[in-house]
N, C-alpha and C. Protein backbone atom coordinates (compact mmCIF):
# COMPACT_ATOMS: atom_id res chain seq x y z
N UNK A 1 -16.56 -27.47 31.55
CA UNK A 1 -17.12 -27.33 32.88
C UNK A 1 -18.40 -28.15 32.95
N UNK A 2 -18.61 -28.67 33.83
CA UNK A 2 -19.55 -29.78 34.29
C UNK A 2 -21.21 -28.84 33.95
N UNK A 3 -22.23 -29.61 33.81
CA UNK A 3 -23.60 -29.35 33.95
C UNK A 3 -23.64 -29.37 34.92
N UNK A 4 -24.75 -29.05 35.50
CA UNK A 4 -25.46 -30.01 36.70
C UNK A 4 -24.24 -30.50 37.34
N UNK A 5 -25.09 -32.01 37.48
CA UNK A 5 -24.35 -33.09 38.15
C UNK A 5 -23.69 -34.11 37.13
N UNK A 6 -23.30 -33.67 35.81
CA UNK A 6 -22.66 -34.52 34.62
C UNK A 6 -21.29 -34.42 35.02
N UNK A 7 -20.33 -35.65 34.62
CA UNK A 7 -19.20 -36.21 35.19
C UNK A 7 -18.62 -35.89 33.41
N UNK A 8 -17.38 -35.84 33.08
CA UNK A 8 -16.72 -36.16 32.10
C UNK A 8 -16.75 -37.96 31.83
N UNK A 9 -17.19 -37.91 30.36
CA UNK A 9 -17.32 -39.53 30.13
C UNK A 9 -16.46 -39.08 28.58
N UNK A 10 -15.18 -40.05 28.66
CA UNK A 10 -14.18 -40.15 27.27
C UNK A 10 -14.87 -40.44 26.09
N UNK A 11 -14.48 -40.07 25.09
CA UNK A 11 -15.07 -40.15 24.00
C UNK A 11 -15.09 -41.64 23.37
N UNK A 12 -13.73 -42.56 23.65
CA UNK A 12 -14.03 -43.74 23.98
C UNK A 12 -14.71 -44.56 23.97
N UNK A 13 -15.40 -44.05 25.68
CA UNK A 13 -16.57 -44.65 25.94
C UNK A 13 -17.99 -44.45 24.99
N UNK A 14 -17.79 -43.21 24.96
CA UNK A 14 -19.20 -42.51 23.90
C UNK A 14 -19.19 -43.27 22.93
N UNK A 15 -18.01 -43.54 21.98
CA UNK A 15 -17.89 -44.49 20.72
C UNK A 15 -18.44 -45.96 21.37
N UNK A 16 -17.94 -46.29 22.38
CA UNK A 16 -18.63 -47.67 22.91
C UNK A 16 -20.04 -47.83 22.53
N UNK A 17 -20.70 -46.91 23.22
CA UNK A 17 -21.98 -46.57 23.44
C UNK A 17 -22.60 -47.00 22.22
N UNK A 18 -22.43 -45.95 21.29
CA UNK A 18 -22.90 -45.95 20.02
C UNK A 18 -22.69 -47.44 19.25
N UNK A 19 -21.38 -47.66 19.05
CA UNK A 19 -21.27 -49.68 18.98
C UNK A 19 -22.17 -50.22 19.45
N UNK A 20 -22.52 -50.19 20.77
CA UNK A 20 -23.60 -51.12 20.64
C UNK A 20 -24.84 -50.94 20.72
N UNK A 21 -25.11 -49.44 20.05
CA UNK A 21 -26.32 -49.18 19.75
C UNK A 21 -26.46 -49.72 17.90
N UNK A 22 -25.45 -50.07 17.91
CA UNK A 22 -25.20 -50.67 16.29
C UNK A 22 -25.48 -51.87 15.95
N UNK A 23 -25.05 -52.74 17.20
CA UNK A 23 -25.05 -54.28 17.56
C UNK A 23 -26.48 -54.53 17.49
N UNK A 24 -27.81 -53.66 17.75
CA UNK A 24 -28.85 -53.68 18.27
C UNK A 24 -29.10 -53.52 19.88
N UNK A 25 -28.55 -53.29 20.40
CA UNK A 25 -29.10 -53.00 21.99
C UNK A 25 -29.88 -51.84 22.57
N UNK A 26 -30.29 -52.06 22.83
CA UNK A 26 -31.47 -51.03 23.29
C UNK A 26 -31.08 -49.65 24.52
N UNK A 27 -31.03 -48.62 24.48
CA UNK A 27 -30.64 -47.39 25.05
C UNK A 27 -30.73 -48.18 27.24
N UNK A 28 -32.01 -48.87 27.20
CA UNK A 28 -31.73 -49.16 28.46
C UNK A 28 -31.16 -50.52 28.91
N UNK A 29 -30.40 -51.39 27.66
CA UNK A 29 -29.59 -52.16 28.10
C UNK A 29 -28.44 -51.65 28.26
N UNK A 30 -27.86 -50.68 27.21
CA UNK A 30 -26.59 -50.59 27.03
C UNK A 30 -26.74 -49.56 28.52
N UNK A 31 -27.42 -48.91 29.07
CA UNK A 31 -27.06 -48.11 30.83
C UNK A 31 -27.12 -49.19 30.86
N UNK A 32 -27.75 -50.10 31.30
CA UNK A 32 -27.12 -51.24 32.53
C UNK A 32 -25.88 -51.86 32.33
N UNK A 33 -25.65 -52.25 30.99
CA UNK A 33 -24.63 -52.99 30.65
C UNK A 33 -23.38 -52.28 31.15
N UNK A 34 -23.28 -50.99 31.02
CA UNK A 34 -22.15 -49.75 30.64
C UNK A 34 -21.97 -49.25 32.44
N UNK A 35 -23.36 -49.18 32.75
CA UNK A 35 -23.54 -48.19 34.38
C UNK A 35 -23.21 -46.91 34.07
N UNK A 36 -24.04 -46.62 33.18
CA UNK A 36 -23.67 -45.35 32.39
C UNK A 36 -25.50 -45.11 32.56
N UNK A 37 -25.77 -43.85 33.20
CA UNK A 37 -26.74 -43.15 32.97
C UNK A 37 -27.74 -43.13 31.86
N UNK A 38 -29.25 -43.71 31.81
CA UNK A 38 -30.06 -43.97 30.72
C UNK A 38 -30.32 -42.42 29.91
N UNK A 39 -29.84 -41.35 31.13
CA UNK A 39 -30.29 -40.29 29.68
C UNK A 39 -29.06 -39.59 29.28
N UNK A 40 -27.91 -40.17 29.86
CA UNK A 40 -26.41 -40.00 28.71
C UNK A 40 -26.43 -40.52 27.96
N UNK A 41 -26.79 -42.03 27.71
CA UNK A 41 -26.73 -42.82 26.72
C UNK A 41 -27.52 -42.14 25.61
N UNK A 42 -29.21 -41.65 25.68
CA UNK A 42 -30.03 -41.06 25.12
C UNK A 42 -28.85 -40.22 24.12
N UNK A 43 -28.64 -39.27 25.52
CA UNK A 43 -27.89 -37.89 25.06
C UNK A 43 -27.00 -38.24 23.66
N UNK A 44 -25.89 -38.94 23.82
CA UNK A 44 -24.53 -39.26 22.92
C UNK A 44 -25.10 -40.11 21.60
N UNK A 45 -26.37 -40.79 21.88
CA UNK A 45 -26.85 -41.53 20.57
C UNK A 45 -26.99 -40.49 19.72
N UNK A 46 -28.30 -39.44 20.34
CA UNK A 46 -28.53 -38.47 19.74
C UNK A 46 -28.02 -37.35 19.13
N UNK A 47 -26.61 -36.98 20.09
CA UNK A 47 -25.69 -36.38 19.46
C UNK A 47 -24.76 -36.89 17.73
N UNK A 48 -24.94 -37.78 18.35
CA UNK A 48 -24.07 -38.95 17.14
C UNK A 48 -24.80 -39.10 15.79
N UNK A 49 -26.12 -39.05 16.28
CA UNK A 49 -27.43 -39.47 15.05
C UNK A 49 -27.17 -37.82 14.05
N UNK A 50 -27.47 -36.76 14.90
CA UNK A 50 -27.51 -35.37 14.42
C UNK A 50 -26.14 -34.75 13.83
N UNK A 51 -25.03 -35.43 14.41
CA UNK A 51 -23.74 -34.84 13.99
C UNK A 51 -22.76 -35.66 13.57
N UNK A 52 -23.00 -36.80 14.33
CA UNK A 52 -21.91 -37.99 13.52
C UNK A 52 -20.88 -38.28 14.10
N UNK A 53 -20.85 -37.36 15.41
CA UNK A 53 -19.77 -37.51 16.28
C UNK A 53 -20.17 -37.35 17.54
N UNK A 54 -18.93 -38.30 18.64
CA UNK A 54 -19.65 -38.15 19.76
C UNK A 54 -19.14 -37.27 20.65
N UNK A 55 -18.36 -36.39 20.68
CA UNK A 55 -18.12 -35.14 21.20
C UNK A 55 -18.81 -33.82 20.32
N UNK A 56 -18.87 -32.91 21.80
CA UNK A 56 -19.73 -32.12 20.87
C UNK A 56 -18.63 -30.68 21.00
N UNK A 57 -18.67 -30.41 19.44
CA UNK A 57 -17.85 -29.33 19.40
C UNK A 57 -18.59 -28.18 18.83
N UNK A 58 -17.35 -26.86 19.10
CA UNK A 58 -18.39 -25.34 19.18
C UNK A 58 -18.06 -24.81 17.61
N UNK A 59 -18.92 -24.64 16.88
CA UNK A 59 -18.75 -24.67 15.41
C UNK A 59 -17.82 -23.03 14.95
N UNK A 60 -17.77 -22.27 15.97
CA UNK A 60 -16.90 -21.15 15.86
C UNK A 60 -16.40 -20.83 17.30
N UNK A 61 -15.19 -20.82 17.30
CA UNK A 61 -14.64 -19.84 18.28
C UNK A 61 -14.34 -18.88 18.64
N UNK A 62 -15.34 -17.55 19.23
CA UNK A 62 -15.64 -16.29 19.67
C UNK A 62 -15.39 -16.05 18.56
N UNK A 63 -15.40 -14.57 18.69
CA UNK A 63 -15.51 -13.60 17.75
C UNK A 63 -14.34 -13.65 16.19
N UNK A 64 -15.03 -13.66 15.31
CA UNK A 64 -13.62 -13.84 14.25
C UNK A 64 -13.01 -12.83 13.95
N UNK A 65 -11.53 -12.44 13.65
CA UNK A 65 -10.69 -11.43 13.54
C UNK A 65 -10.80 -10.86 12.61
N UNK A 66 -10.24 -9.39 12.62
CA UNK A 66 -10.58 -8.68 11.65
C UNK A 66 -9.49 -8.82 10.54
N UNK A 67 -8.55 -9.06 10.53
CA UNK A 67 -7.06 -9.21 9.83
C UNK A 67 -6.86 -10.83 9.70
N UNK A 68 -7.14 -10.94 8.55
CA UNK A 68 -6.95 -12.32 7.66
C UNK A 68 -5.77 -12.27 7.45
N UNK A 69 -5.04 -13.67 7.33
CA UNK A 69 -4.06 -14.19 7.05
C UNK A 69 -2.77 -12.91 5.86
N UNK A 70 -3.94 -12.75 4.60
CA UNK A 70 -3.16 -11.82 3.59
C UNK A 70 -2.65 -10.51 4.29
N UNK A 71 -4.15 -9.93 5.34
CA UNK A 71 -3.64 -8.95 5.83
C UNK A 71 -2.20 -9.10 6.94
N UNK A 72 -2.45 -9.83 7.95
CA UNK A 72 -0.90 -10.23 8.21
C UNK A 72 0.41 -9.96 7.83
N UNK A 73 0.18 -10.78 6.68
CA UNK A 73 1.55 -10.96 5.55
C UNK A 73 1.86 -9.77 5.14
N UNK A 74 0.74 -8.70 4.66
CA UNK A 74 1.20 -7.54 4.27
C UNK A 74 1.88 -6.69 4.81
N UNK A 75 1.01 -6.68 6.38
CA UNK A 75 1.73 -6.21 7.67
C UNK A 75 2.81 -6.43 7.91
N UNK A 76 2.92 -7.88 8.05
CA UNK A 76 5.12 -8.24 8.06
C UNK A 76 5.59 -7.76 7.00
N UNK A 77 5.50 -7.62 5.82
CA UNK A 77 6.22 -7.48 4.45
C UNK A 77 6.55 -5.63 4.67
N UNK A 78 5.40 -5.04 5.33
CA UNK A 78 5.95 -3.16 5.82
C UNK A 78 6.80 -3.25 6.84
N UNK A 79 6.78 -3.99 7.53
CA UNK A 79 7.34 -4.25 8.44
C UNK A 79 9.31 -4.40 8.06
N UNK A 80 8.89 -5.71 7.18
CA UNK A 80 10.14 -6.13 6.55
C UNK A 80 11.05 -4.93 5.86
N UNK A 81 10.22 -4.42 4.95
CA UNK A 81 10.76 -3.20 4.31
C UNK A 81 10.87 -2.00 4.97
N UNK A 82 10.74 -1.47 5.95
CA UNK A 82 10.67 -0.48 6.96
C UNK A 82 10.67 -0.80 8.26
N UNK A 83 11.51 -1.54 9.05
CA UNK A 83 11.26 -1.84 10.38
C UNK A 83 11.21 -1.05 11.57
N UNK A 84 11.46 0.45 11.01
CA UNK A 84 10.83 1.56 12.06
C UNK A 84 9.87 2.08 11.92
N UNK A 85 8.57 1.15 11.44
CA UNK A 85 7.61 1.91 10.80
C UNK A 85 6.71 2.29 12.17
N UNK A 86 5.70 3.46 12.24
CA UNK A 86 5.50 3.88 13.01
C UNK A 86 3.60 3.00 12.57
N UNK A 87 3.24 2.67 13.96
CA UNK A 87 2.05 2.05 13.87
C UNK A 87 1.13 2.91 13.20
N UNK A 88 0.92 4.01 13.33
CA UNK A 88 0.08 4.88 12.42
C UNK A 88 0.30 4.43 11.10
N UNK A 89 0.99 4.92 11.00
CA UNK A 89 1.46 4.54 9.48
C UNK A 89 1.18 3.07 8.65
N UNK A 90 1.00 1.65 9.95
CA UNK A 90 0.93 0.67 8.80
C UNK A 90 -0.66 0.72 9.35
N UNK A 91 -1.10 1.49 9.61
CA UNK A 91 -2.57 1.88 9.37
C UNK A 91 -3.34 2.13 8.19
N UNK A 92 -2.33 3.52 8.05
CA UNK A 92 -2.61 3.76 6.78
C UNK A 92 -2.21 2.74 5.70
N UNK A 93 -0.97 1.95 6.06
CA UNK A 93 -1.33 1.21 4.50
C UNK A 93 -1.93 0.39 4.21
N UNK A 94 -2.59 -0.05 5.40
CA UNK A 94 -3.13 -1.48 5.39
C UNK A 94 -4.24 -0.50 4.58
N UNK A 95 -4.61 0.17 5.56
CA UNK A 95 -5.95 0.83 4.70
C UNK A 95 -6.04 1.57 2.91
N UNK A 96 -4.67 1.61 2.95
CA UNK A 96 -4.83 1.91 1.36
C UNK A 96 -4.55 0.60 0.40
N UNK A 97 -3.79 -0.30 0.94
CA UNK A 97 -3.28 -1.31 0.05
C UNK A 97 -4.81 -2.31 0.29
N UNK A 98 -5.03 -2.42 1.38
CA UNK A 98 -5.83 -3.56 1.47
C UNK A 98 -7.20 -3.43 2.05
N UNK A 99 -7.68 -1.98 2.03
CA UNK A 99 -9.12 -1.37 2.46
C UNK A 99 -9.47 -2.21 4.05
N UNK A 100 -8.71 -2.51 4.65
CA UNK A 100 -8.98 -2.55 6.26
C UNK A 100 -8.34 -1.53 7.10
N UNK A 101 -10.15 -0.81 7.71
CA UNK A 101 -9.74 -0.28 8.67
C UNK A 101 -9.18 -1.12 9.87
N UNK A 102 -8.44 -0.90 10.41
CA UNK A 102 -8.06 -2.09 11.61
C UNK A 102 -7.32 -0.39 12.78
N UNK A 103 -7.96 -0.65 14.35
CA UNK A 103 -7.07 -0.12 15.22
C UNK A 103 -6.18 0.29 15.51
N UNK A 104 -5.23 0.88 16.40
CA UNK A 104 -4.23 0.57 16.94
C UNK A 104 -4.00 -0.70 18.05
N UNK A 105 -4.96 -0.96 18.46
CA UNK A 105 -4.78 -2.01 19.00
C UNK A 105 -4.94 -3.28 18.72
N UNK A 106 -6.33 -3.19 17.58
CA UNK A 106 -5.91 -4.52 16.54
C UNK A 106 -4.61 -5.21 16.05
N UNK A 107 -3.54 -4.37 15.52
CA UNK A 107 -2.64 -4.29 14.80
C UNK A 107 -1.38 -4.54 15.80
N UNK A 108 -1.36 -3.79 16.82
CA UNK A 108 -0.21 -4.20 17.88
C UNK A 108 -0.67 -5.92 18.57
N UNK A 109 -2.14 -5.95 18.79
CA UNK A 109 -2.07 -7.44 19.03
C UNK A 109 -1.46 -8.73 18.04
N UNK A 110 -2.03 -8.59 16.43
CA UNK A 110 -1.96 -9.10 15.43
C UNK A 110 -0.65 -9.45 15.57
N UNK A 111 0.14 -8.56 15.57
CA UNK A 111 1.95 -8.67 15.40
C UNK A 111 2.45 -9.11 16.60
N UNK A 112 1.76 -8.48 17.56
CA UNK A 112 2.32 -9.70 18.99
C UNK A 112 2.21 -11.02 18.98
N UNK A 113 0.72 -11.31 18.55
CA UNK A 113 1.16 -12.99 18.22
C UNK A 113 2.07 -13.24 17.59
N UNK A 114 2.45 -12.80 16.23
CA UNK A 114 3.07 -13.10 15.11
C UNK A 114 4.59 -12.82 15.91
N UNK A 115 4.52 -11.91 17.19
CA UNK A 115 5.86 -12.22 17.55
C UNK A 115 6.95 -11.36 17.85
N UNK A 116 6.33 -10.59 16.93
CA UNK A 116 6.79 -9.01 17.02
C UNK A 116 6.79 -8.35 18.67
N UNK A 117 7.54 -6.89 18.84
CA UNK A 117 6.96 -6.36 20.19
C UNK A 117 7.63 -4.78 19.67
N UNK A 118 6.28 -4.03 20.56
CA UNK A 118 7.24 -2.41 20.56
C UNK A 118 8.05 -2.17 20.95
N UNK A 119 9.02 -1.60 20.11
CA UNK A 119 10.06 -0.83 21.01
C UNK A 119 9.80 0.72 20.93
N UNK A 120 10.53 1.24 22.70
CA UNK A 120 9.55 2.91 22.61
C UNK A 120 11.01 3.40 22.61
N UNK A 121 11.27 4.36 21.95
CA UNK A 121 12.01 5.46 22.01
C UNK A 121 11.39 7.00 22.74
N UNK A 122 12.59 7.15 23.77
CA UNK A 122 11.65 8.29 24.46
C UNK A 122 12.78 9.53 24.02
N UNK A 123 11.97 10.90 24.23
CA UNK A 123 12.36 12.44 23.96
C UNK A 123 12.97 12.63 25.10
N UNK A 124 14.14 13.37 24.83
CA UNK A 124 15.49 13.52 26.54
C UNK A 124 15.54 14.96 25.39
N UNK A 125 15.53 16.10 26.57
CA UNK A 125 16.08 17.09 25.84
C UNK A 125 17.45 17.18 26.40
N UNK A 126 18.05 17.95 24.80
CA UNK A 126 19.64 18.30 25.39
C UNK A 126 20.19 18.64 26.85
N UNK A 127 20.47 17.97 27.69
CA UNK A 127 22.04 18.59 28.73
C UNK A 127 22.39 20.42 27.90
N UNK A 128 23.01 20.03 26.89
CA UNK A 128 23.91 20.96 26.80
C UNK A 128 23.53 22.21 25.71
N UNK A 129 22.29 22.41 26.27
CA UNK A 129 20.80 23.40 25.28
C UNK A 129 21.00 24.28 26.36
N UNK A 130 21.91 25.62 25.13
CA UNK A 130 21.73 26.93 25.86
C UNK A 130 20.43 27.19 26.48
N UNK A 131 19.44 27.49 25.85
CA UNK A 131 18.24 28.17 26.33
C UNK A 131 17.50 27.18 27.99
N UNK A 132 18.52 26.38 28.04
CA UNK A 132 17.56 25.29 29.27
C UNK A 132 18.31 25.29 30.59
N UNK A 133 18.08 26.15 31.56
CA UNK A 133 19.07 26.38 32.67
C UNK A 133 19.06 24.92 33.18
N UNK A 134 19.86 25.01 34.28
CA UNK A 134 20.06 23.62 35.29
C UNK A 134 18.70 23.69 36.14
N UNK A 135 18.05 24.16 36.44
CA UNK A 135 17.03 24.85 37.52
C UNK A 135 16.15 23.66 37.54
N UNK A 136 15.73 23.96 35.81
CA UNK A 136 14.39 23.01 35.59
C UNK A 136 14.31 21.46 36.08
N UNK A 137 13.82 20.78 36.68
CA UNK A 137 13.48 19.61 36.82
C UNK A 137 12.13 19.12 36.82
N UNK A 138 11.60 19.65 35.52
CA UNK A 138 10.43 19.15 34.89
C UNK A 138 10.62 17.67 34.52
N UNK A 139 9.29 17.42 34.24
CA UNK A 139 9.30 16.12 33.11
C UNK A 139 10.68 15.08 32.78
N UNK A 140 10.29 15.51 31.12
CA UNK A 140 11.61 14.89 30.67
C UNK A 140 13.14 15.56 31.18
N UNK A 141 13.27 16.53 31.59
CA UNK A 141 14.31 16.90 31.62
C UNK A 141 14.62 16.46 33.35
N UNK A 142 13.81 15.87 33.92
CA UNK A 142 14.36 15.28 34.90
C UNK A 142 14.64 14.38 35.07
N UNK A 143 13.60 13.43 33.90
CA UNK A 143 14.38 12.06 33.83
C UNK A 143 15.61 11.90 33.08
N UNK A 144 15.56 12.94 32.43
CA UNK A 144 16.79 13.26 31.88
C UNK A 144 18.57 12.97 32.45
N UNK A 145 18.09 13.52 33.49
CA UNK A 145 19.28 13.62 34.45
C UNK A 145 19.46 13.04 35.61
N UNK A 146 18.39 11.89 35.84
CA UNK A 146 18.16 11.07 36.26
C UNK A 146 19.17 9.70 35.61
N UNK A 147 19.03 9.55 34.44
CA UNK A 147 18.98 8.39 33.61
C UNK A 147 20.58 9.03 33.47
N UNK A 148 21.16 10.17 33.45
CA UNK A 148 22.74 10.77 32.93
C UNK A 148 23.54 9.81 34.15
N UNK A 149 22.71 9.84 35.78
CA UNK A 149 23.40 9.80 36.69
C UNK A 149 23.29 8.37 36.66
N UNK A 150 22.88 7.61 35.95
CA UNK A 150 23.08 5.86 36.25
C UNK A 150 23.84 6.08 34.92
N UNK A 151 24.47 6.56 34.74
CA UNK A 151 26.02 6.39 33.36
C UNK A 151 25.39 6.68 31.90
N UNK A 152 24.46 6.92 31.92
CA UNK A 152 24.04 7.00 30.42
C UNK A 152 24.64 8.60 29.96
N UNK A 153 25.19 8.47 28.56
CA UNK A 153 25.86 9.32 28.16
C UNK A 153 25.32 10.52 27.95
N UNK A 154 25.46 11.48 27.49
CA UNK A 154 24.69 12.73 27.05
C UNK A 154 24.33 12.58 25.46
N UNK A 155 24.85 11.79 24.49
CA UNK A 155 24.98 11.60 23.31
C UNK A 155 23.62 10.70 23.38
N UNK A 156 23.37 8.94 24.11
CA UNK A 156 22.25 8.89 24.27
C UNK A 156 21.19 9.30 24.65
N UNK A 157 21.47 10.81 25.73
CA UNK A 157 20.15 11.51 25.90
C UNK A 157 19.24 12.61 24.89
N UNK A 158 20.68 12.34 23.54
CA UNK A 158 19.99 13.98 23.13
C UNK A 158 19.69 13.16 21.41
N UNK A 159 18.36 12.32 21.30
CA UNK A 159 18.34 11.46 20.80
C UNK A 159 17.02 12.29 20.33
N UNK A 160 16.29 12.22 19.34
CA UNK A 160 15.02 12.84 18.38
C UNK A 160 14.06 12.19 18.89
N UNK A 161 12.64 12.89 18.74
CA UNK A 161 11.28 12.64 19.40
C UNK A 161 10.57 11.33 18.24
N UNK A 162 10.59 10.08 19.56
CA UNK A 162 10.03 9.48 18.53
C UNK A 162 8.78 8.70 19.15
N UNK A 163 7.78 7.94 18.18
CA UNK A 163 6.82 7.34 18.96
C UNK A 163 6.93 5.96 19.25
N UNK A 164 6.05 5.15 19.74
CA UNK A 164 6.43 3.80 20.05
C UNK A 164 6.42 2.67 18.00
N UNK A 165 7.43 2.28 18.26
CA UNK A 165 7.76 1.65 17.16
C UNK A 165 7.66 0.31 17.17
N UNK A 166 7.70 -0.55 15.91
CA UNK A 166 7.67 -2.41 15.76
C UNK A 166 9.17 -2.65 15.51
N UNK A 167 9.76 -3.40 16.36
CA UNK A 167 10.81 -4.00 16.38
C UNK A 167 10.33 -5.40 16.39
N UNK A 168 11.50 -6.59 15.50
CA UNK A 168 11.11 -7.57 15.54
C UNK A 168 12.26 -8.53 16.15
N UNK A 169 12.00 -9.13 17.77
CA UNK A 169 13.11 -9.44 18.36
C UNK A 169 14.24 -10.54 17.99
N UNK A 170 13.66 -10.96 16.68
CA UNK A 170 14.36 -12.11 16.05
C UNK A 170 15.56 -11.46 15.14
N UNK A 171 15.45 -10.24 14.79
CA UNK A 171 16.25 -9.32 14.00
C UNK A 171 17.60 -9.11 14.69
């Protein structure tokens, strides 16, 4: 994004600049020569003198992550060996195998880059559970019968309580 009133000038040109501040030319020949601004020219010498280059780059980019490369790998490798592992859980191992505390949300981002995504398994109580009259149309048991009436079977509704899990969509 622009300063002021500063224009984008190619790096190119900046290398120009500096050439013929090499040749010997003097900061207010090379603006006239160039029609390049006497205190850009300043600017890019000086940059060049201090860093050696004539773009100027940001020596870190934001904040650095908490999960290094090893930690990663370890993460896929629980992953690999347990692919219903429940995010709690590679909490804990990260934290026992590899002493990082890391989030839940650290950890679901980490693996999203890497590619990964949750899959949620949701709680349907039984249809066909004596103790549960027809009456109720609570909660789950309404989406329950909700989800029966767009064709889904009763066998997929009466499926165990589970939490959101790492599936890996390449699998």
């Amino acid at each position: 994004m622009p300063v002021g009133n500063r224009r984008h000038i190619p790096a190119a040109q900046k290398e120009l600049l500096v050439t013929m501040s090499r040749n010997g030319m003097k900061p207010e020949e090379i603006s006239r020569v160039t029609g390049t601004g006497f205190s850009t020219v300043k600017r890019v010498l000086r940059l060049h003198r201090t860093t050696g280059s004539v773009v100027k780059k940001p020596d870190i980019m934001g904040r650095p992550r908490l999960l290094n490369a090893l930690d990663v790998a370890y993460l896929e490798s629980c992953i690999e060996r347990t692919p219903d592992i429940y995010i709690s859980e590679l909490q804990e191992e990260l934290l026992e195998a590899r002493g990082v505390e890391a989030s839940d949300a650290t950890i679901i981002r980490t693996l999203k880059r890497r590619g990964f995504v949750r899959k949620k398994v949701c709680y349907f109580i039984q249809l066909n559970n004596p103790f549960i009259d027809g009456s109720c149309h609570r909660s789950n048991m309404s989406r329950s019968l909700h989800l029966q009436s767009k064709g889904t079977s009763s066998e997929e509704l009466n499926s165990k309580f589970a939490l959101p899990r790492i599936t890996n969509p390449s699998n």
